[in-house]
N, C-alpha and C. Protein backbone atom coordinates (compact mmCIF):
# COMPACT_ATOMS: atom_id res chain seq x y z
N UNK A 1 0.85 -1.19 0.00
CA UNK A 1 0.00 0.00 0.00
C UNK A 1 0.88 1.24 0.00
N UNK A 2 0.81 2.05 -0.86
CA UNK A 2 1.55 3.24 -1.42
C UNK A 2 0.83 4.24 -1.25
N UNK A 3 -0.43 4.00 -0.95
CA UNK A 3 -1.46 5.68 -1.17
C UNK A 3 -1.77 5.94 -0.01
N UNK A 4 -2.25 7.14 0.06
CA UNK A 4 -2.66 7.86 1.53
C UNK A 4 -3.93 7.77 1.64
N UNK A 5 -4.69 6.85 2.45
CA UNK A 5 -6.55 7.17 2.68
C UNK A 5 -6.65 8.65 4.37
N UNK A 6 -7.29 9.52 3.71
CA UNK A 6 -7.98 10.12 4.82
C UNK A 6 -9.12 9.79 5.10
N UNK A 7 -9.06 9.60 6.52
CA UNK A 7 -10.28 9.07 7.44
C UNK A 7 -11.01 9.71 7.75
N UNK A 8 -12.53 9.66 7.52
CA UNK A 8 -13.45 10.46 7.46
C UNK A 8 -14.88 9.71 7.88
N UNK A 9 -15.19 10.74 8.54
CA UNK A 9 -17.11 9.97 9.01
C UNK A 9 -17.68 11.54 8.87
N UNK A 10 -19.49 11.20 8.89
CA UNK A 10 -19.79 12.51 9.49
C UNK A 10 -20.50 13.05 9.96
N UNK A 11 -19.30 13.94 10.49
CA UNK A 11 -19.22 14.60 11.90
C UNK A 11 -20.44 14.73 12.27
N UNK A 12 -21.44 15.47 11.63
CA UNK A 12 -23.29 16.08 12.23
C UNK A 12 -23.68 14.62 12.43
N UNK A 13 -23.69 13.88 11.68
CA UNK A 13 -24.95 12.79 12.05
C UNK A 13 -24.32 12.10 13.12
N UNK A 14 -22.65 11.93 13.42
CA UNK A 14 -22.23 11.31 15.10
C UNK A 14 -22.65 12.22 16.01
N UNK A 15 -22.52 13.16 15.95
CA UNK A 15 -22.96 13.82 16.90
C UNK A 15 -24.25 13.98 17.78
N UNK A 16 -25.32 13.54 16.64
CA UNK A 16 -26.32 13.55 16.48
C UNK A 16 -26.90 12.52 16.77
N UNK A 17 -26.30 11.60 17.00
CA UNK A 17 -26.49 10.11 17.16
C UNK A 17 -25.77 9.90 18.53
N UNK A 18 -25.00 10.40 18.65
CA UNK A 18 -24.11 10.42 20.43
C UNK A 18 -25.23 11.57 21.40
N UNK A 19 -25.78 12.23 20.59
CA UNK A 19 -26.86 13.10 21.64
C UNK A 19 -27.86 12.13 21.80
N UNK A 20 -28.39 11.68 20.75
CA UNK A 20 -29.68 10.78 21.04
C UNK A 20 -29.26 9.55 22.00
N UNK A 21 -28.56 8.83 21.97
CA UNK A 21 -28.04 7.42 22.34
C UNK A 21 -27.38 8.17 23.88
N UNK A 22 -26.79 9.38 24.12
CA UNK A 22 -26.67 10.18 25.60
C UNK A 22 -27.94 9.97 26.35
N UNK A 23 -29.19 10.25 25.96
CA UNK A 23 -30.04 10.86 26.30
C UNK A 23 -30.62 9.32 26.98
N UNK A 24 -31.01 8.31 26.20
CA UNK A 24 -31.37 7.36 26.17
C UNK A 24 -30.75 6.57 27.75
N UNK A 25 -29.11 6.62 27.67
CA UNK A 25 -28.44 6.19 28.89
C UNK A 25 -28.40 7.31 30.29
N UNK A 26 -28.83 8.40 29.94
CA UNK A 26 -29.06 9.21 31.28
C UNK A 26 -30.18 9.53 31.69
N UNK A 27 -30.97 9.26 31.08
CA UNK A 27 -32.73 8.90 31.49
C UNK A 27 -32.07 7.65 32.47
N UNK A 28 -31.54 6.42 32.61
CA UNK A 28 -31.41 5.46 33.34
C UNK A 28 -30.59 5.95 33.93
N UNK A 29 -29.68 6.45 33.88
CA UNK A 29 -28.64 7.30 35.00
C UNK A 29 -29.64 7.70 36.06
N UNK A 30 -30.78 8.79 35.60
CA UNK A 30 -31.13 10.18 36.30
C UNK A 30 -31.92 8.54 37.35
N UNK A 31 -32.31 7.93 36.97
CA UNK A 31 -33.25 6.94 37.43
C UNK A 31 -32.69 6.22 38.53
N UNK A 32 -31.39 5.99 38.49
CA UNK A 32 -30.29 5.15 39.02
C UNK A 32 -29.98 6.21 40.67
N UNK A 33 -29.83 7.32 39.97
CA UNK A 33 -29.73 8.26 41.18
C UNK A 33 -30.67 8.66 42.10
N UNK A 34 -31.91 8.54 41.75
CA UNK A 34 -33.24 8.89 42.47
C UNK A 34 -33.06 7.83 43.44
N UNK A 35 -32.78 6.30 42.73
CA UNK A 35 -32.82 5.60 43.72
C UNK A 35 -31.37 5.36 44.82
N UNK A 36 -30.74 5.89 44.07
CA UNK A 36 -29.76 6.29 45.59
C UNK A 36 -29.93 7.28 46.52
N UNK A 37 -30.68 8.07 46.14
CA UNK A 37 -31.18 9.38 46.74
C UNK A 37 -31.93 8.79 47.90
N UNK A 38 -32.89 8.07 47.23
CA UNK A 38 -34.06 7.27 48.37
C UNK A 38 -33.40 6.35 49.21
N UNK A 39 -32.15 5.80 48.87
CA UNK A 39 -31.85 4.65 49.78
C UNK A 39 -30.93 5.79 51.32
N UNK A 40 -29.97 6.95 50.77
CA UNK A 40 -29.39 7.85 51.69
C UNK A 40 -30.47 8.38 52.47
N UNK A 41 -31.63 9.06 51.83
CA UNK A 41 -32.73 9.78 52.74
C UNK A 41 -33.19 8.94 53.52
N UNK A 42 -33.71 7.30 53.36
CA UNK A 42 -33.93 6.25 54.32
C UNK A 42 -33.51 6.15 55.29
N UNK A 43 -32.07 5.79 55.01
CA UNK A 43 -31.04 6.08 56.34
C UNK A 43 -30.97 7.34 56.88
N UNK A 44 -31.08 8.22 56.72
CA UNK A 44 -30.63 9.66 57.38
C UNK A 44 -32.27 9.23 58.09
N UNK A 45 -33.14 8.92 57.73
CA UNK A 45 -34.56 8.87 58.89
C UNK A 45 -34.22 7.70 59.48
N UNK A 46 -33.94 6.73 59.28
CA UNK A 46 -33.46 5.98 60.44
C UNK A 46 -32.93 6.20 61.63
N UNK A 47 -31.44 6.71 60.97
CA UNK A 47 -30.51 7.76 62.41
C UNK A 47 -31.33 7.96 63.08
N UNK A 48 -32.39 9.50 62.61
CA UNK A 48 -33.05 10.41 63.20
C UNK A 48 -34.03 9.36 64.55
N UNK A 49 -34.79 8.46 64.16
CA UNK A 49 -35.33 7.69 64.69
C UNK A 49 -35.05 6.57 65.61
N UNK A 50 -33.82 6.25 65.53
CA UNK A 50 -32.54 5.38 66.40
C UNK A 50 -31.63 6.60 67.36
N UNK A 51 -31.67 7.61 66.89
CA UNK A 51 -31.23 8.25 67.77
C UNK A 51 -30.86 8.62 69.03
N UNK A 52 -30.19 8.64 69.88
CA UNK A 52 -29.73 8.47 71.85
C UNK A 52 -29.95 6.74 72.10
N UNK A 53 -29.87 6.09 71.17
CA UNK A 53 -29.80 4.56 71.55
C UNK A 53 -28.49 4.34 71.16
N UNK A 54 -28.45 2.77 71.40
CA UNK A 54 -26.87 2.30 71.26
C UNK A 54 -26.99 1.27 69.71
N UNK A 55 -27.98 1.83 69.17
CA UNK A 55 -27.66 1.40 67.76
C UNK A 55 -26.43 1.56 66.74
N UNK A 56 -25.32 0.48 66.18
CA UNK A 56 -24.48 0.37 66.03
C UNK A 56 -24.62 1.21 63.62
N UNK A 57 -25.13 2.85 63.88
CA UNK A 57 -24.94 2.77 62.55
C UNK A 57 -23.56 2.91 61.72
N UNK A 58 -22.53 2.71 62.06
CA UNK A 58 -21.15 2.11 61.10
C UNK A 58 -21.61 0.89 61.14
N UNK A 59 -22.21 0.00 61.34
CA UNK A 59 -22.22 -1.76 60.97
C UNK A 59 -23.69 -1.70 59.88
N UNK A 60 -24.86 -0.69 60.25
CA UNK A 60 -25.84 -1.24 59.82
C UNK A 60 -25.03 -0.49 58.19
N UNK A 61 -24.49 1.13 58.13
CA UNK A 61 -24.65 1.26 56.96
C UNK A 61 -23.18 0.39 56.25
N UNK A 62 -22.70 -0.27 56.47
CA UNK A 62 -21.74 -1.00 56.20
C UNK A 62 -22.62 -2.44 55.34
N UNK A 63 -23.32 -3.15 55.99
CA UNK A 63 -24.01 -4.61 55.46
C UNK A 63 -25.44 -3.92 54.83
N UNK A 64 -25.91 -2.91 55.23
CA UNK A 64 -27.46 -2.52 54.78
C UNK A 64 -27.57 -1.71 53.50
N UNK A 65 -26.36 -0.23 53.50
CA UNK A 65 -26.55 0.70 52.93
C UNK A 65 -25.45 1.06 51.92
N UNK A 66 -24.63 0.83 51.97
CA UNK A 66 -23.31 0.42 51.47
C UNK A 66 -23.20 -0.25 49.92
N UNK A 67 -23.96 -1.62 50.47
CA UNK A 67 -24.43 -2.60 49.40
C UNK A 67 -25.19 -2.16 47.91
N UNK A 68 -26.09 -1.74 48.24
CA UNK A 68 -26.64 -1.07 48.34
C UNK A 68 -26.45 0.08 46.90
N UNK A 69 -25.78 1.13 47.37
CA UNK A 69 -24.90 2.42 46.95
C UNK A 69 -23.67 1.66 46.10
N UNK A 70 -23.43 0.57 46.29
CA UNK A 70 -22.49 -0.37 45.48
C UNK A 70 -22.73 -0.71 44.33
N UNK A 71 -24.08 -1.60 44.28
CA UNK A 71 -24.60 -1.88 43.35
C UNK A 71 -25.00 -0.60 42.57
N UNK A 72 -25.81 0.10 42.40
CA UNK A 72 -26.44 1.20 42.03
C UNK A 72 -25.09 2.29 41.19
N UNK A 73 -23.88 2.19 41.73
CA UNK A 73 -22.64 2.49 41.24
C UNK A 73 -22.31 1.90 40.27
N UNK A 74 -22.28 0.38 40.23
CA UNK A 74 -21.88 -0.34 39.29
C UNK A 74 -22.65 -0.10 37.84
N UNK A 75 -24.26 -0.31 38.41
CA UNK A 75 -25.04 0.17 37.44
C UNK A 75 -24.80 0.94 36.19
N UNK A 76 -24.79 2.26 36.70
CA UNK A 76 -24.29 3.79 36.55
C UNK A 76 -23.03 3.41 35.78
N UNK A 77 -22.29 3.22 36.40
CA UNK A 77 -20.33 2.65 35.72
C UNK A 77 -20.88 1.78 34.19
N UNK A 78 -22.08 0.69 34.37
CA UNK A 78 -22.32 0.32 33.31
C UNK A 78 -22.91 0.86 32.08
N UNK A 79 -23.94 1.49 32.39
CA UNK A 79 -24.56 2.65 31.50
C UNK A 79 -22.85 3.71 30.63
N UNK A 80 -22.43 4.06 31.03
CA UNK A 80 -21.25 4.03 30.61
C UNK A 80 -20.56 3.39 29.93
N UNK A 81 -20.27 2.07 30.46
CA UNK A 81 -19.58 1.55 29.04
C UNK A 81 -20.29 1.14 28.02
N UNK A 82 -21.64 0.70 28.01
CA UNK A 82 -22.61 0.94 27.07
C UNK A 82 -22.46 2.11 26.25
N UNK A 83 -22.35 3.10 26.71
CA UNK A 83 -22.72 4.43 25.59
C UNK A 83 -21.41 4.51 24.92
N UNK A 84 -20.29 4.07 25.45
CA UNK A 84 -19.23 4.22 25.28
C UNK A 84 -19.18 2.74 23.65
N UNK A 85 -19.11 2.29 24.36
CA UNK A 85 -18.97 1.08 23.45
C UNK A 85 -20.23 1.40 21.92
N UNK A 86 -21.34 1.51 22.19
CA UNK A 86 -21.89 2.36 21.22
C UNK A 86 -21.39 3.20 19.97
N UNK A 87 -20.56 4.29 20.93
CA UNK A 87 -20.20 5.16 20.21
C UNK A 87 -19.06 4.44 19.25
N UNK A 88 -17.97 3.96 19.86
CA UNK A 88 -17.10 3.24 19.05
C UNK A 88 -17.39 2.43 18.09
N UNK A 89 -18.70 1.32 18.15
CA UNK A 89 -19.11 1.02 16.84
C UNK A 89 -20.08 1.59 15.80
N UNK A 90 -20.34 2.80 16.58
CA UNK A 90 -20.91 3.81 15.50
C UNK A 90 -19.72 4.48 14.34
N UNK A 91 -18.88 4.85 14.96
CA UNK A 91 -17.69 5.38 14.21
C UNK A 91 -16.85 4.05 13.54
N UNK A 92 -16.85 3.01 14.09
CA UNK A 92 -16.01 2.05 12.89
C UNK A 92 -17.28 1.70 12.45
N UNK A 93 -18.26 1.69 12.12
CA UNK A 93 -19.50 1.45 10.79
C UNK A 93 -19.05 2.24 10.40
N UNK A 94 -18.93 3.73 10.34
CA UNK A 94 -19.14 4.70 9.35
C UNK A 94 -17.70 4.69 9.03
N UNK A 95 -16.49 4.71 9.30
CA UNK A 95 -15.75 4.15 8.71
C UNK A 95 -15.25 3.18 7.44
N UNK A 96 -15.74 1.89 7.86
CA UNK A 96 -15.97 0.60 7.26
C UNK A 96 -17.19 1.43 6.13
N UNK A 97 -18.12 1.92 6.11
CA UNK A 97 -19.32 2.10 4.91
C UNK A 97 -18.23 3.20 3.98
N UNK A 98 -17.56 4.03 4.85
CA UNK A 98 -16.92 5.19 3.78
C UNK A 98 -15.68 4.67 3.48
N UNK A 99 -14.78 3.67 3.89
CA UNK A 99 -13.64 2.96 3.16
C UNK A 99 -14.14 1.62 3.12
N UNK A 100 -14.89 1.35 1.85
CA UNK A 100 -14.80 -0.26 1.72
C UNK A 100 -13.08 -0.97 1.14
N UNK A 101 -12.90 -0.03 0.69
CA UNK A 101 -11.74 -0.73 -0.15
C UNK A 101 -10.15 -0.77 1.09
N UNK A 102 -10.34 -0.33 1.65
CA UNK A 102 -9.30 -0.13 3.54
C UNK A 102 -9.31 -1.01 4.00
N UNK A 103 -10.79 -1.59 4.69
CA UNK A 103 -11.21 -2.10 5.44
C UNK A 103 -11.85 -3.84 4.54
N UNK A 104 -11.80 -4.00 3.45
CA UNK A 104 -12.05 -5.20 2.58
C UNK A 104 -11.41 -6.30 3.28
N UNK A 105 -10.28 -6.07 3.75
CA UNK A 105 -9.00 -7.29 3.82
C UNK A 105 -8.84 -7.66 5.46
N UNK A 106 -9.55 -6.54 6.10
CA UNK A 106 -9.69 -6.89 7.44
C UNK A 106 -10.45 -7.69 8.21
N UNK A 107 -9.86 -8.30 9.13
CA UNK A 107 -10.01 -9.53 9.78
C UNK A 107 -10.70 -8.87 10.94
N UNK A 108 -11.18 -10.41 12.25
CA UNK A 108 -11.67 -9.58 13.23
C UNK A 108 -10.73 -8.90 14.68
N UNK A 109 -9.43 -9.18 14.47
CA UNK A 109 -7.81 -9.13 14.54
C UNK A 109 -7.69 -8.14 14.17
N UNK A 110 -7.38 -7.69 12.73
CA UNK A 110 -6.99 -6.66 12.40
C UNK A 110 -7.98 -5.38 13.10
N UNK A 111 -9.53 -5.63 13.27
CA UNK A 111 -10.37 -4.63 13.23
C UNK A 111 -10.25 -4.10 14.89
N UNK A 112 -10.08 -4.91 15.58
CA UNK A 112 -9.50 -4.91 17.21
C UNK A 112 -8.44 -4.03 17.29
N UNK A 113 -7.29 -4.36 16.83
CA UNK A 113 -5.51 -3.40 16.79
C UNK A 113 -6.28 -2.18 16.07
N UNK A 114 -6.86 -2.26 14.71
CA UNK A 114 -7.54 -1.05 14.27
C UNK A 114 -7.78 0.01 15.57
N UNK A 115 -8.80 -0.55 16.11
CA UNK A 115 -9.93 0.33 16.96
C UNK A 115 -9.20 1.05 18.21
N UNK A 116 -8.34 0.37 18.38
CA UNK A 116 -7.24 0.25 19.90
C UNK A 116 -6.02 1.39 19.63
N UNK A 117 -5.60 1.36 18.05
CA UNK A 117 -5.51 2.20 17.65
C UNK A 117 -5.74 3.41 17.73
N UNK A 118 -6.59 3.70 17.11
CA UNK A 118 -7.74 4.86 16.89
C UNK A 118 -8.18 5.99 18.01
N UNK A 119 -8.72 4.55 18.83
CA UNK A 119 -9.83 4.92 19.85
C UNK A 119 -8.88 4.98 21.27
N UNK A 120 -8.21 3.99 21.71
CA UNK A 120 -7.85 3.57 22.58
C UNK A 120 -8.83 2.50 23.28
N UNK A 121 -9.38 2.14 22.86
CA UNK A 121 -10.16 1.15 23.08
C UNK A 121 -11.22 -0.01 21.84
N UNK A 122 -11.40 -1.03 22.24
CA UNK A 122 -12.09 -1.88 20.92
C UNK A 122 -13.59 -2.65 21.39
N UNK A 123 -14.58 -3.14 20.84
CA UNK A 123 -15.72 -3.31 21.06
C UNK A 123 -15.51 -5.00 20.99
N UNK A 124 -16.64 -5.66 21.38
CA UNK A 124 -16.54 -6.44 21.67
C UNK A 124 -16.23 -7.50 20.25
N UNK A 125 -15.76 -8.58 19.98
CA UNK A 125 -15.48 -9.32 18.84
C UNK A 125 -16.69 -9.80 18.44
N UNK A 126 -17.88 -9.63 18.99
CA UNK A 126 -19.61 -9.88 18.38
C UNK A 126 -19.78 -8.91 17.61
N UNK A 127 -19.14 -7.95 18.21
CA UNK A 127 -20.04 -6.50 18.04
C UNK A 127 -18.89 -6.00 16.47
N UNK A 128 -17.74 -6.28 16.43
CA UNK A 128 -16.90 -6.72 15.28
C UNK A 128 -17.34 -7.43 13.93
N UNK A 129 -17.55 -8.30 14.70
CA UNK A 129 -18.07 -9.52 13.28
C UNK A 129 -19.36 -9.05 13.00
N UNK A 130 -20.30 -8.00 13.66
CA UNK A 130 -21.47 -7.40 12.75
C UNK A 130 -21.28 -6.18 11.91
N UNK A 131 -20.04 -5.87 11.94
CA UNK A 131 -19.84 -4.80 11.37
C UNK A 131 -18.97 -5.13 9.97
N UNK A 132 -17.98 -6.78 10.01
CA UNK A 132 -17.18 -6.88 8.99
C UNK A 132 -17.77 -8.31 8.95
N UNK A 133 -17.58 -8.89 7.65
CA UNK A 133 -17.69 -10.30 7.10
C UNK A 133 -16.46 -10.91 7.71
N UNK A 134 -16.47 -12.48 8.26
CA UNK A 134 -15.45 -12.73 9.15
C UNK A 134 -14.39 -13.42 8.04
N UNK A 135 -13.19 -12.55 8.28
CA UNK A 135 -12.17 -13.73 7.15
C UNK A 135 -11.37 -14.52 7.81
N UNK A 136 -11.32 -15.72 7.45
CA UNK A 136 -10.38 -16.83 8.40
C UNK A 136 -9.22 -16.75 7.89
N UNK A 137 -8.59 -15.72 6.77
CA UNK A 137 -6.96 -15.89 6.57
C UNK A 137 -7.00 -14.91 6.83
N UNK A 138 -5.97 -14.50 8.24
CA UNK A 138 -5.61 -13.39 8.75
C UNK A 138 -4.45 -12.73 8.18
N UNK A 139 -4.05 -13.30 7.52
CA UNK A 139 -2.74 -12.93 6.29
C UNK A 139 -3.17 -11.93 5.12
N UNK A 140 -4.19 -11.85 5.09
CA UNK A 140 -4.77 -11.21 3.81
C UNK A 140 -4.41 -9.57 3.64
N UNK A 141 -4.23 -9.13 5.03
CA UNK A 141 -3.81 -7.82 5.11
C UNK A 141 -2.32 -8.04 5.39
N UNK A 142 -1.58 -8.93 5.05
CA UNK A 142 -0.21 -8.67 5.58
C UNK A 142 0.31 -9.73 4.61
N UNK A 143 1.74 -9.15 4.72
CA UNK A 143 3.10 -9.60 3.51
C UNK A 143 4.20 -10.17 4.20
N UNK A 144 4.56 -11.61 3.65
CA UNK A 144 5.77 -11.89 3.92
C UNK A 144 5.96 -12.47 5.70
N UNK A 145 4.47 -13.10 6.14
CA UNK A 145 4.50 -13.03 7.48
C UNK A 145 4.73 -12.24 8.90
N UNK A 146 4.41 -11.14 8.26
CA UNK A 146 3.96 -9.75 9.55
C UNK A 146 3.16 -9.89 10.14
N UNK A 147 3.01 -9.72 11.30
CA UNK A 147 2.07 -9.74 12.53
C UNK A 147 0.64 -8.86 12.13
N UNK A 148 -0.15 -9.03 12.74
CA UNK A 148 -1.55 -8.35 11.71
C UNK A 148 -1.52 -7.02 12.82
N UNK A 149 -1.15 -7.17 13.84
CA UNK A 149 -1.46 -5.63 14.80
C UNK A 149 0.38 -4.79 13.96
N UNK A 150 1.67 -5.76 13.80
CA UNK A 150 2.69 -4.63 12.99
C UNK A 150 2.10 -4.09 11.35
N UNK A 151 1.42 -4.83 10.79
CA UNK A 151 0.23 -3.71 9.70
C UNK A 151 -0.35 -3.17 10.08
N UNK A 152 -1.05 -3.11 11.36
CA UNK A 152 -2.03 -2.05 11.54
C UNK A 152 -1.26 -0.37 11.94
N UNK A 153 -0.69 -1.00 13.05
CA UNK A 153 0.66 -0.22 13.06
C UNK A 153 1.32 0.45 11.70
N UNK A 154 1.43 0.04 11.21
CA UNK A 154 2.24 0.21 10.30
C UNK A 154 1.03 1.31 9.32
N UNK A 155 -0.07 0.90 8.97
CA UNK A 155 -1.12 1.89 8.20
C UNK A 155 -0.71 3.21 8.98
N UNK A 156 -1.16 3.47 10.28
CA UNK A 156 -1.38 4.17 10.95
C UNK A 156 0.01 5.40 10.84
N UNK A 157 0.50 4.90 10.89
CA UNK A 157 2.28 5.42 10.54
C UNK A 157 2.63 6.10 8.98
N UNK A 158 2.27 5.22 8.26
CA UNK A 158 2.64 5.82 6.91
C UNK A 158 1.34 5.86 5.61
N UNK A 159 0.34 5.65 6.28
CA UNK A 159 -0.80 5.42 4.97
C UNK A 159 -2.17 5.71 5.55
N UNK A 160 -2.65 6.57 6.80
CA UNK A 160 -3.43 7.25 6.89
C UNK A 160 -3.26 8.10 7.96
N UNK A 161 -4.46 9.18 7.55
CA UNK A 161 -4.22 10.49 8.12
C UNK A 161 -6.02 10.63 8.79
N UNK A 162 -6.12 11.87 9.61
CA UNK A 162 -6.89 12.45 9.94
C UNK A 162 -7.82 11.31 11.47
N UNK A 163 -6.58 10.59 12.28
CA UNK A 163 -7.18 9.82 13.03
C UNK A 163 -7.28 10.65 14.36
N UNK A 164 -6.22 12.14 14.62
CA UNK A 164 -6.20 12.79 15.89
C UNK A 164 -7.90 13.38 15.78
N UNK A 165 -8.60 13.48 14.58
CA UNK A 165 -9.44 14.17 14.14
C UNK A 165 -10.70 13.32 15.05
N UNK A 166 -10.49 12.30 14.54
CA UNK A 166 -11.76 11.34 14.90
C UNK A 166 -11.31 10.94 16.28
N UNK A 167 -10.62 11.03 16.91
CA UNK A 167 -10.60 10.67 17.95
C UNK A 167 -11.05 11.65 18.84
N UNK A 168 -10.61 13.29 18.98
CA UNK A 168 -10.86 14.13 19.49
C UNK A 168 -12.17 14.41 19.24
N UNK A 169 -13.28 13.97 18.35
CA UNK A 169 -14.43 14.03 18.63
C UNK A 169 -15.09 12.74 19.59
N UNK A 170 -14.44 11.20 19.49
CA UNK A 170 -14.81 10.29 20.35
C UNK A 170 -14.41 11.09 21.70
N UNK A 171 -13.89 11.70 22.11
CA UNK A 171 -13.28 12.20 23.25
C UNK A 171 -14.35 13.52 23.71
N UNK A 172 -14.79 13.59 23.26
CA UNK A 172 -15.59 15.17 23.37
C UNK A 172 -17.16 14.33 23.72
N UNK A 173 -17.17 13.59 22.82
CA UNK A 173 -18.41 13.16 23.19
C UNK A 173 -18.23 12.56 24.75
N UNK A 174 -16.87 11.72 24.87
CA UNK A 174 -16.93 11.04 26.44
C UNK A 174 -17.34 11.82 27.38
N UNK A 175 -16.73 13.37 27.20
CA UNK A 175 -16.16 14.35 28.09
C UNK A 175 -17.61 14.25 28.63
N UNK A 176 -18.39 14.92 27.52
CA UNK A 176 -19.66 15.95 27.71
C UNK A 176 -20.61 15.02 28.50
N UNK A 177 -20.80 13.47 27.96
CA UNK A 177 -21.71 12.31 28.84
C UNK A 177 -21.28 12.31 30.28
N UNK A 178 -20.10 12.21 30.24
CA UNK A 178 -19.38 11.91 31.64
C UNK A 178 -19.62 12.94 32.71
N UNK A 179 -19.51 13.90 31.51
CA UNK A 179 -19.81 15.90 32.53
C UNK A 179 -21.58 15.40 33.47
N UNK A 180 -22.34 15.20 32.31
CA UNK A 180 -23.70 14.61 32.95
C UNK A 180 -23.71 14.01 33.57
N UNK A 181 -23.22 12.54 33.89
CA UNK A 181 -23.65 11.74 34.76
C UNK A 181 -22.99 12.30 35.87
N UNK A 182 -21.40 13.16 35.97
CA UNK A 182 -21.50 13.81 37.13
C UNK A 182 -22.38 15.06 37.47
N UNK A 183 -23.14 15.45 37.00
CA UNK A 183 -23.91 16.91 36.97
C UNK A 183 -25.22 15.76 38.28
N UNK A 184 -25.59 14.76 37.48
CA UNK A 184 -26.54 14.18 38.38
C UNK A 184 -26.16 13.75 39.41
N UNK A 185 -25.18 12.82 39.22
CA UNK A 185 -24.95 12.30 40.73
C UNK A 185 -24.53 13.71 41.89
N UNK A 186 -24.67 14.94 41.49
CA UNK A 186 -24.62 16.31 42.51
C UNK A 186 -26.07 16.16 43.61
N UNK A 187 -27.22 15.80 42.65
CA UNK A 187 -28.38 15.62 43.54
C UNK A 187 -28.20 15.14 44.82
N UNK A 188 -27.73 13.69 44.74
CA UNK A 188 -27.73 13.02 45.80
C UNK A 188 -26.69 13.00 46.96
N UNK A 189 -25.16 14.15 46.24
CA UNK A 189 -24.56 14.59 47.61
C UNK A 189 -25.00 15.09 48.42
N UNK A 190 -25.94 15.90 48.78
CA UNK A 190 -25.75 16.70 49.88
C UNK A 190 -26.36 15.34 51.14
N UNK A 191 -27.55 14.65 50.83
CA UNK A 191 -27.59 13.55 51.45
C UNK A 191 -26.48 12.66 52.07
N UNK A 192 -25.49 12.03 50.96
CA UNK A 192 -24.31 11.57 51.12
C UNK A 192 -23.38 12.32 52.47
N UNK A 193 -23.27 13.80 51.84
CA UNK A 193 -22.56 14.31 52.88
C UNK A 193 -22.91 14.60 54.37
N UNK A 194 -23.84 14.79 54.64
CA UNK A 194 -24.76 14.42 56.02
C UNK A 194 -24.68 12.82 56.48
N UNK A 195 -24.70 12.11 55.85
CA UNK A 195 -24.64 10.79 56.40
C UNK A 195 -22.88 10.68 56.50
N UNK A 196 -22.46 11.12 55.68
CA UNK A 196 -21.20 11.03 56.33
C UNK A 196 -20.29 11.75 57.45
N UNK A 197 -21.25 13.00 57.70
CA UNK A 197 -21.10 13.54 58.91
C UNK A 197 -21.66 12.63 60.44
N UNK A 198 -22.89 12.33 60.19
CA UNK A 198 -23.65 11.58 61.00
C UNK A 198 -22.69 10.39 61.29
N UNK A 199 -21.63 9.56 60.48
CA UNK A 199 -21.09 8.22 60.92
C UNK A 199 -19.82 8.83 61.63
N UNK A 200 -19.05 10.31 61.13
CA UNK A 200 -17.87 10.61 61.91
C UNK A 200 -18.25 11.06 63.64
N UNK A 201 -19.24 11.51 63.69
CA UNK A 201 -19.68 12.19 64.73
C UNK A 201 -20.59 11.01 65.58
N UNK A 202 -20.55 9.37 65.20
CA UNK A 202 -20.59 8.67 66.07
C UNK A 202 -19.08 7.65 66.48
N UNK A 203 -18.69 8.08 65.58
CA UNK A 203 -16.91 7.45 65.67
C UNK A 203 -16.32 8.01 66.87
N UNK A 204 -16.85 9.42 67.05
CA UNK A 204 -15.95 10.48 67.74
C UNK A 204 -17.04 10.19 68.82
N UNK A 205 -17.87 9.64 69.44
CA UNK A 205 -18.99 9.63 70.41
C UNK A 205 -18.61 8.09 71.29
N UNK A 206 -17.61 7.23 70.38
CA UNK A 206 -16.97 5.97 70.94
C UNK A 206 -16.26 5.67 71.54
């Protein structure tokens, strides 16, 4: 390969498609947080109601509330890599549809080092093989017995351009989702931070 491909998707309709597919995962975010909201306000009426007794709350919110706020985290953390992972095979489709002739010879190997490449990260090898026809000679993109990630490497180096491009928009989109799901989880500090006053100020009562 001697010629230069510039890499190109576009830009309005990802964007446009990372707002909609945002929206979709922080509706379950905003949802995720209400119910942490309700599980902190629970406990903070508990305290209130256990109160001047010798009720042990570092143990209850440890096995009760904790758990709890754990799960509901994880959740949240997942909704995330969902949108995330999304986005990445939104941009290698549109990729793959605007270079058929690039992407012809690629394997589900090559399309992995591709993405890892690119992105700094790669989608799952399901989520791969729906995007490319699967080829079982992994040689097809490579000469003389080269490793299929030292071609990919190797494209990236001397035979295409415009990847800081596409990446700095995968990155913008992370930023701005990520900005949200912390914008929400703000609701449910001030709760948080009272209960965590409430457990130091029985530490210090011991």
């Amino acid at each position: 390969m001697n010629n230069t491909t510039e890499l190109n998707i576009n830009t309005t309709a990802f964007q446009r498609f990372s707002q909609k597919q945002g929206e979709v995962h922080l509706l379950r975010v905003a949802a995720l947080n209400r119910e942490k909201e309700n599980i902190l306000e629970g406990f903070l009426i508990e305290i209130e109601h256990r109160r001047g007794s010798n009720w042990d709350m570092q143990q209850y919110y440890l096995s009760e509330v904790n758990p709890k706020l754990a799960r509901i985290g994880g959740k949240i953390s997942g909704q995330t890599r969902r949108f995330k992972h999304t986005l990445i095979t939104q941009i290698l489709s549109q990729l793959i549809n605007n270079h058929p002739e690039l992407f012809s010879a690629f394997s589900c190997l090559a399309m992995s080092f591709f993405s890892l490449n690119l992105l700094g990260v790669c989608p799952t090898k399901k989520s791969i093989l729906s995007l490319i026809k699967p080829i079982s000679d992994k040689k097809r993109l490579t000469e003389n017995g080269q490793g299929v990630e030292d071609k990919v490497k190797e494209l990236f180096e001397r035979h295409l351009i415009n990847q800081a491009l596409i990446k700095e928009l995968f990155d913008t989109q992370m930023l701005h989702y990520q900005q949200q799901v912390q914008a929400l989880s703000e609701e449910s500090r001030a709760a948080y931070l009272q209960i965590k006053q409430e457990l130091n100020n029985q530490k210090k009562e011991e």
